[in-house]
Every structure is written in C-alpha cells, then in structure tokens.
Protein backbone atom coordinates (compact mmCIF):
# COMPACT_ATOMS: atom_id res chain seq x y z
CA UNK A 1 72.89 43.33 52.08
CA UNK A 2 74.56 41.98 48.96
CA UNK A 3 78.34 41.78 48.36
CA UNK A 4 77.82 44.02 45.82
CA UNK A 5 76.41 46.79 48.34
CA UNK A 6 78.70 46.16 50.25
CA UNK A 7 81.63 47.09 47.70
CA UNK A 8 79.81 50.00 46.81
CA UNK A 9 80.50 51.41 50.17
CA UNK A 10 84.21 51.23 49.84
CA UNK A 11 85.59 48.59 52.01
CA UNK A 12 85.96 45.48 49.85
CA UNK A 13 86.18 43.24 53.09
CA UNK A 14 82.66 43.56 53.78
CA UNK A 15 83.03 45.09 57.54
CA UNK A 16 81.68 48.22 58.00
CA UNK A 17 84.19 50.85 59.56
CA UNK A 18 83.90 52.30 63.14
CA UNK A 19 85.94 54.66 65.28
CA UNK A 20 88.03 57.63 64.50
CA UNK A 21 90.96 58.37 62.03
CA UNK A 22 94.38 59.21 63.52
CA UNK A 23 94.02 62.31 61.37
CA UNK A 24 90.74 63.23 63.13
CA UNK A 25 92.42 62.67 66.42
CA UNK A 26 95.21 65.14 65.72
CA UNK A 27 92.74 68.07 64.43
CA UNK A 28 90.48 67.48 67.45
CA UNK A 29 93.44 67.44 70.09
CA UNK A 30 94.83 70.58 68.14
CA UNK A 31 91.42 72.42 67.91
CA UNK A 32 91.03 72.09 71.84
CA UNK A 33 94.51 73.23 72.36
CA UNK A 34 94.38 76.57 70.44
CA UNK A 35 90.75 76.92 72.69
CA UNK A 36 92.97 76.28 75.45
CA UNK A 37 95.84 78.90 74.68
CA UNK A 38 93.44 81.50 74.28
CA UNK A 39 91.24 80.69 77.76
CA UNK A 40 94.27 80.48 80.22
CA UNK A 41 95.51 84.23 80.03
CA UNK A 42 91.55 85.08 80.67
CA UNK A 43 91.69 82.62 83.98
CA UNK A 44 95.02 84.20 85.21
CA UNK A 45 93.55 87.43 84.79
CA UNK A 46 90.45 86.35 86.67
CA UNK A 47 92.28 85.21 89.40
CA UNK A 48 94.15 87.89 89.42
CA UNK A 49 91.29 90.59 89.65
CA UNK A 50 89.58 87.94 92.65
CA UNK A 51 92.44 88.43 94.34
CA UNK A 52 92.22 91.87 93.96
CA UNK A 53 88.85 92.50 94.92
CA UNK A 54 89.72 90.43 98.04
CA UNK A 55 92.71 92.80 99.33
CA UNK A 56 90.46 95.94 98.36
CA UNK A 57 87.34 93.97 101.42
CA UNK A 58 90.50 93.63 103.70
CA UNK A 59 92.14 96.87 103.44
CA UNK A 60 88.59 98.15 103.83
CA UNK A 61 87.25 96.33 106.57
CA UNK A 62 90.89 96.95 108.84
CA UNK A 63 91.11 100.67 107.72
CA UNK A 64 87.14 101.17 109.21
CA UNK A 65 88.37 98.77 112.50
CA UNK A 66 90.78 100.95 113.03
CA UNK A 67 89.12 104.57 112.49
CA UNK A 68 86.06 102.84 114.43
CA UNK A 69 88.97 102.14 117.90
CA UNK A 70 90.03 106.02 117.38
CA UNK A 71 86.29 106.96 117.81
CA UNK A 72 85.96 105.06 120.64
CA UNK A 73 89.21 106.36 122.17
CA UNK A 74 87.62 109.78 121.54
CA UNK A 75 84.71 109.55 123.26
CA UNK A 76 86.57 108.24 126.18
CA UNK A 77 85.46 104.14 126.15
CA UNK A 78 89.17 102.69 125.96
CA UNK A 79 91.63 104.11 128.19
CA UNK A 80 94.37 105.58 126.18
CA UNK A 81 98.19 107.45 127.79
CA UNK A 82 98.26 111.00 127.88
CA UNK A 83 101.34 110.54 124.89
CA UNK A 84 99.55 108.34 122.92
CA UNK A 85 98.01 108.83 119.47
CA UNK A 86 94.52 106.95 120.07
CA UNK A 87 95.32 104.67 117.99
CA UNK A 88 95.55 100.95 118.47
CA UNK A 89 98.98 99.17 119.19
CA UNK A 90 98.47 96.16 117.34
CA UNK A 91 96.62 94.75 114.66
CA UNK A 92 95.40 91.98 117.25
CA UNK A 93 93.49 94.33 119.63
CA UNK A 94 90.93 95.09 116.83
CA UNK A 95 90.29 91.99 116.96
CA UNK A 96 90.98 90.79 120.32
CA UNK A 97 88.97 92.91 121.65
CA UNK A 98 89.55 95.60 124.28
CA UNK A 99 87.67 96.70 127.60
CA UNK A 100 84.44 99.22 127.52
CA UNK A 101 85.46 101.78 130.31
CA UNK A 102 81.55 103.01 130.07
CA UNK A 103 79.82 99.65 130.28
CA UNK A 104 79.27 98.88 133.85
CA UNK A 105 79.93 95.21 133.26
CA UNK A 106 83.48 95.98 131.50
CA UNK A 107 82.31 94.25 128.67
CA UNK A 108 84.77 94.05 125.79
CA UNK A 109 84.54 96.03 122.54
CA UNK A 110 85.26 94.19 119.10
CA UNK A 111 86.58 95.77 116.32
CA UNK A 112 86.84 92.58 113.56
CA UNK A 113 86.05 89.37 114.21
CA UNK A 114 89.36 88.81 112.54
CA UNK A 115 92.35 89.70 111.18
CA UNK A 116 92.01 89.40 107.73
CA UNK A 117 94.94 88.16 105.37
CA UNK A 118 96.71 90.17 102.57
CA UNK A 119 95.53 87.48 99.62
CA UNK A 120 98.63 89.16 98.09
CA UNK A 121 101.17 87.51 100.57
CA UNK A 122 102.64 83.78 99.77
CA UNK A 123 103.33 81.89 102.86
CA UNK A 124 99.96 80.79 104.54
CA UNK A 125 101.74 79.56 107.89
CA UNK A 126 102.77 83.28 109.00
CA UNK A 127 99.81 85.23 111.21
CA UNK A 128 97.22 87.17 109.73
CA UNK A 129 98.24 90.28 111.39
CA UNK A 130 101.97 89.75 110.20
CA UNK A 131 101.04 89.40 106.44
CA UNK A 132 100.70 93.33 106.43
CA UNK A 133 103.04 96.16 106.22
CA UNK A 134 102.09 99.11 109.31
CA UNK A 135 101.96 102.45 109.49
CA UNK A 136 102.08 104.03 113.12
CA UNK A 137 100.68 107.73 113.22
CA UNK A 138 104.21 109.52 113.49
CA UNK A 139 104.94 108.13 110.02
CA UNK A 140 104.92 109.71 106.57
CA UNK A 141 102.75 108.27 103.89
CA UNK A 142 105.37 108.04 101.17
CA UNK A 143 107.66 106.67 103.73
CA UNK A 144 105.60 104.06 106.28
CA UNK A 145 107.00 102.87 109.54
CA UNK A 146 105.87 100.70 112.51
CA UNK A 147 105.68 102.90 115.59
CA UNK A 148 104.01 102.83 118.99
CA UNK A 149 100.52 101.90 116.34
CA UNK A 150 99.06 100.83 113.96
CA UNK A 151 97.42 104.13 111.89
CA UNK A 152 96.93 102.73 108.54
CA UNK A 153 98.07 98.92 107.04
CA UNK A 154 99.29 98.09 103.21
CA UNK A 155 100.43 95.44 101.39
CA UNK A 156 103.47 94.11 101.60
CA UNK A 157 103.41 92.76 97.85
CA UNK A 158 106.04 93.94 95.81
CA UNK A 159 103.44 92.85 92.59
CA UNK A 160 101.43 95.98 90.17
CA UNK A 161 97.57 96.06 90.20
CA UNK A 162 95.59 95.11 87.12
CA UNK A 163 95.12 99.07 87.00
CA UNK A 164 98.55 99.96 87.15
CA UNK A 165 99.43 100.89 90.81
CA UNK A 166 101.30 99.00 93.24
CA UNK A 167 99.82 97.06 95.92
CA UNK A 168 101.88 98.95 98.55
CA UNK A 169 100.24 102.08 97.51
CA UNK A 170 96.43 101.08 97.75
C-alpha cells in the first residue's frame, strides 16, 4: 500500500483505525437500556402471574384434601365426636396422615403428601400450614375464623390479583 492510499483513507498517520467510538458506545449502552425499560414490567408481570398460578395448584390441591377427609369421615373410616363437623382439625392431619378404622391393619390414610405454601406469603422460615389464613365450619365466608377445623383455607396476602380480586377472596 502506498502513502498515498493510505491518505486517501483518512488517517494521515498511516495506521489503520480499530475499535469503537465513544459516541458508538453511548448509543449502544442507550439502545439496550430503552430494550431494558420496556422488558422489566413484562418480567414482573410474569412473575407475578407464576406466582399466581402457583397459589391457584395450592388452594386447589388443600381444598380437594380436605373435601376428600370429609368423605372419608362420612363413610365412617376416621373416627370423628358426635359434636364435631367432620372436618379435619388441622392443616397437618391431611398430611400427616390419620388412621383407617376399616383397614384391618389400621393403616394410615394420606390426604397430601404436603402442606403446600401460600407463594403469596414473605417469610420462608414460618410452617407451611401457618402461611394460610383458616376457616373452621361454624364460620361465615365474608367473615373467616379458626374454629375447632379447618373447612376451607385462603390467603393471607393483603396484595390484588392480576384480575382484580384479592388474594383473600380466591
């Protein structure tokens, strides 16, 4: 390559130029951070709904334990008082297992294999069963207390769905 080539080109030193411009650094950093503005609400809300779908399983899967250990009351396979509603007492029987009054080997009858957690509730060191709010049988809907059982569980999550509702109220 001649000198004259090579001032042609633009650089009158002769070196050929490599690398990026400061000014193409600062339109690539502020491309990707626009890209990255408009991508995090879209994760939250992701996370969000996956958290949602996950207390939708558990509410699910404890609501069926439950209405599953009233069927078995009914048809007479766990002994239940004369006063009582049928219901389990605590969260931890479903899981814990109780005894089979009509299997001859008093083998016990699962419910869950466990307690699931609200994904709603913040402090991972309290007890599954503890994470959600109870409702015994003697309580109203619109106003739920513990009791002698545990007829239906919510949320204890103060927090609005995606669609609007409240967590307690799913």
């Amino acid at each position: 390559m001649t000198d004259r080539t090579r001032h042609s080109r633009g650089d009158p030193s002769g070196r050929s130029a490599s690398g990026f411009t400061l000014i193409e650094l600062v339109v690539t950093v502020a491309i990707v951070a626009v890209l990255a503005s408009g991508i995090m609400p879209m994760i939250e809300v992701t996370v969000q709904r996956n958290k949602e779908q996950e207390l939708r399983s558990a509410l699910i899967s404890i609501r069926n334990a439950i209405d599953a250990y009233k069927k078995a009351t009914v048809e007479g396979r766990i002994d239940k008082a004369a006063d009582a509603s049928g219901y389990p007492k605590t969260l931890e029987s479903l899981a814990g297992g109780v005894e089979d009054k009509l299997n001859p080997a008093k083998a016990k009858i699962y419910f869950l294999r466990r307690i699931p957690r609200d994904p709603m509730f913040s402090d991972p060191g309290v007890p599954a069963a503890e994470t959600w709010g109870k409702r015994s049988y003697t309580s109203s809907a619109e106003n739920p207390q513990e009791g002698a059982d545990v007829f239906d569980v919510y949320s204890l999550s103060k927090g609005k769905g995606l669609n609007g509702i409240p967590y307690q109220e799913w």
